[in-house]
C-alpha atoms as a PDB file:
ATOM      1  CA  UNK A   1     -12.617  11.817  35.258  1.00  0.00           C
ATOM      2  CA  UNK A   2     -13.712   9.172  37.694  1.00  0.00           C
ATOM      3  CA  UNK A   3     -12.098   5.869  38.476  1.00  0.00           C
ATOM      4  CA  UNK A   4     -14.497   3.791  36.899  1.00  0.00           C
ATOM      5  CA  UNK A   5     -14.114   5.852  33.478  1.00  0.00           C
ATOM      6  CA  UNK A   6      -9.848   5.943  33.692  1.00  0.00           C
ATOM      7  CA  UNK A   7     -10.428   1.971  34.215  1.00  0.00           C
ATOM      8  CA  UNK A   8     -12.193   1.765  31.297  1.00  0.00           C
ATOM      9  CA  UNK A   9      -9.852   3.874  29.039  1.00  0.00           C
ATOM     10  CA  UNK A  10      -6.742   1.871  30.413  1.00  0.00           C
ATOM     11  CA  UNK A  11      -8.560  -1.468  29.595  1.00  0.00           C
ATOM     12  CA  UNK A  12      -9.465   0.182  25.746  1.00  0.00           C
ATOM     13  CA  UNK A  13      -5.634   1.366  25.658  1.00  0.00           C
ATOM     14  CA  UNK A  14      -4.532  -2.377  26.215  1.00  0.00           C
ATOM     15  CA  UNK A  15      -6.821  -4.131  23.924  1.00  0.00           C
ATOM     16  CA  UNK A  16      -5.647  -1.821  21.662  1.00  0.00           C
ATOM     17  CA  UNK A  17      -2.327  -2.328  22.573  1.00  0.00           C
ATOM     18  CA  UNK A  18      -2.753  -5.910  22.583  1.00  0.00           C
ATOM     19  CA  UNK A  19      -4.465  -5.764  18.802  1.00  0.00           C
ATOM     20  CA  UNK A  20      -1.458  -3.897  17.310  1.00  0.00           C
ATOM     21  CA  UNK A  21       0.982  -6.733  18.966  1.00  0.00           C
ATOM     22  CA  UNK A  22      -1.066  -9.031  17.156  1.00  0.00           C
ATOM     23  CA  UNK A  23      -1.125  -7.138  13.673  1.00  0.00           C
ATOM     24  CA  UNK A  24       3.004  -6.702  14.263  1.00  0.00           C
ATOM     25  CA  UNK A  25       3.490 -10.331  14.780  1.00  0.00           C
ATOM     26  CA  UNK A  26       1.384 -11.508  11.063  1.00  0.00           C
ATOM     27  CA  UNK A  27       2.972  -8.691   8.994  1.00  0.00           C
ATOM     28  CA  UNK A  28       6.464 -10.239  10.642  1.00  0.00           C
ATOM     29  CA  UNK A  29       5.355 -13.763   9.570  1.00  0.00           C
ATOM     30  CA  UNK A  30       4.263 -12.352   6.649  1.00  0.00           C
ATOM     31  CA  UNK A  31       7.380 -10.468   5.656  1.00  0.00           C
ATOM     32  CA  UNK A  32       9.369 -13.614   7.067  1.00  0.00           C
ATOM     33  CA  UNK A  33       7.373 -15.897   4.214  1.00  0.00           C
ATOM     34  CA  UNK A  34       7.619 -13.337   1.381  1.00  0.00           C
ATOM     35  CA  UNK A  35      11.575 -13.185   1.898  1.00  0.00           C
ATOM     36  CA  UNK A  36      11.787 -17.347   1.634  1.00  0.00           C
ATOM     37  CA  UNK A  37      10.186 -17.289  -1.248  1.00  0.00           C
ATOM     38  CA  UNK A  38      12.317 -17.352  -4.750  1.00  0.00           C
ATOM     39  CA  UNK A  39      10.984 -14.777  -7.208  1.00  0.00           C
ATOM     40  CA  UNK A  40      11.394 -15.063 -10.690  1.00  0.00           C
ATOM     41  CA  UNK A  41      14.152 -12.979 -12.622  1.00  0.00           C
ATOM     42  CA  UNK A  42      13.022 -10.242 -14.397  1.00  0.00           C
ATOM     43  CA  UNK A  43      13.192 -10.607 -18.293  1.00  0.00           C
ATOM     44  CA  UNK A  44      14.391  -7.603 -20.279  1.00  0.00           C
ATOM     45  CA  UNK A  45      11.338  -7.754 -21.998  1.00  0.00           C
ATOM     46  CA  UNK A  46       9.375  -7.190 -18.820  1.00  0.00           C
ATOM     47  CA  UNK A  47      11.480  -4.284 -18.233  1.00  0.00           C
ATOM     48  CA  UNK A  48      10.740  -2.952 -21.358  1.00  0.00           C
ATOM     49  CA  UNK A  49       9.152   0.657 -21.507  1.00  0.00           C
ATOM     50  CA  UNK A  50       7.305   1.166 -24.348  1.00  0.00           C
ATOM     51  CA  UNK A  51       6.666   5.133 -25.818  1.00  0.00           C
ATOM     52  CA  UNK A  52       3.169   6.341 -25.291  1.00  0.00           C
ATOM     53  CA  UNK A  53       1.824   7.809 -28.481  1.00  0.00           C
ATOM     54  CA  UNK A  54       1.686  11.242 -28.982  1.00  0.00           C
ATOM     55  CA  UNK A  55      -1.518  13.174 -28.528  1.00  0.00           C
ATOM     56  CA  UNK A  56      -3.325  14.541 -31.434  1.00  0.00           C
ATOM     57  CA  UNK A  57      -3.433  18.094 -31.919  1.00  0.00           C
ATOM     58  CA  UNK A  58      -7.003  19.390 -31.524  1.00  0.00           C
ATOM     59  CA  UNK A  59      -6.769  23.210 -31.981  1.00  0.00           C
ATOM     60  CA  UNK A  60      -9.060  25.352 -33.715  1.00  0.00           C
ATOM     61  CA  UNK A  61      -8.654  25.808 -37.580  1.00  0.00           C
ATOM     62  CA  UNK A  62     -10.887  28.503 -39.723  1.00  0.00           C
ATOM     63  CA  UNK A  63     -13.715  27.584 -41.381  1.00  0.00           C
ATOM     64  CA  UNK A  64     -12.150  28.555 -44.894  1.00  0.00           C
ATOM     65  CA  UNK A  65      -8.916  26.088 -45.137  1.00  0.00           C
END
């Protein structure tokens, strides 16, 4: 590999570098914001789990019943 090409990969590396910093630093502010805010308290009701019906049985009868 020749100088000009290992420049070229070390300036990709930091912009990458640089756009991960960048990506770190909203989901921080992000994460900061989320953890200020006041969320509602879960009702029972909301916690409710309701029964799924059962599934109908589908199998094969004869002809004569």
């Amino acid at each position: 590999m020749d100088s000009g090409a290992l420049n070229e990969l070390i300036a990709q590396v930091r912009g990458t570098a640089a756009t991960l910093a960048e990506a770190e630093q909203r989901v921080a502010a992000f994460t900061a914001e989320l953890a200020q805010q006041k969320l509602p308290d879960a009702s029972a009701g909301l916690l409710k789990v309701t029964p799924m019906p059962k599934r109908a049985s589908f199998r094969w009868l004869p002809a004569n019943k």
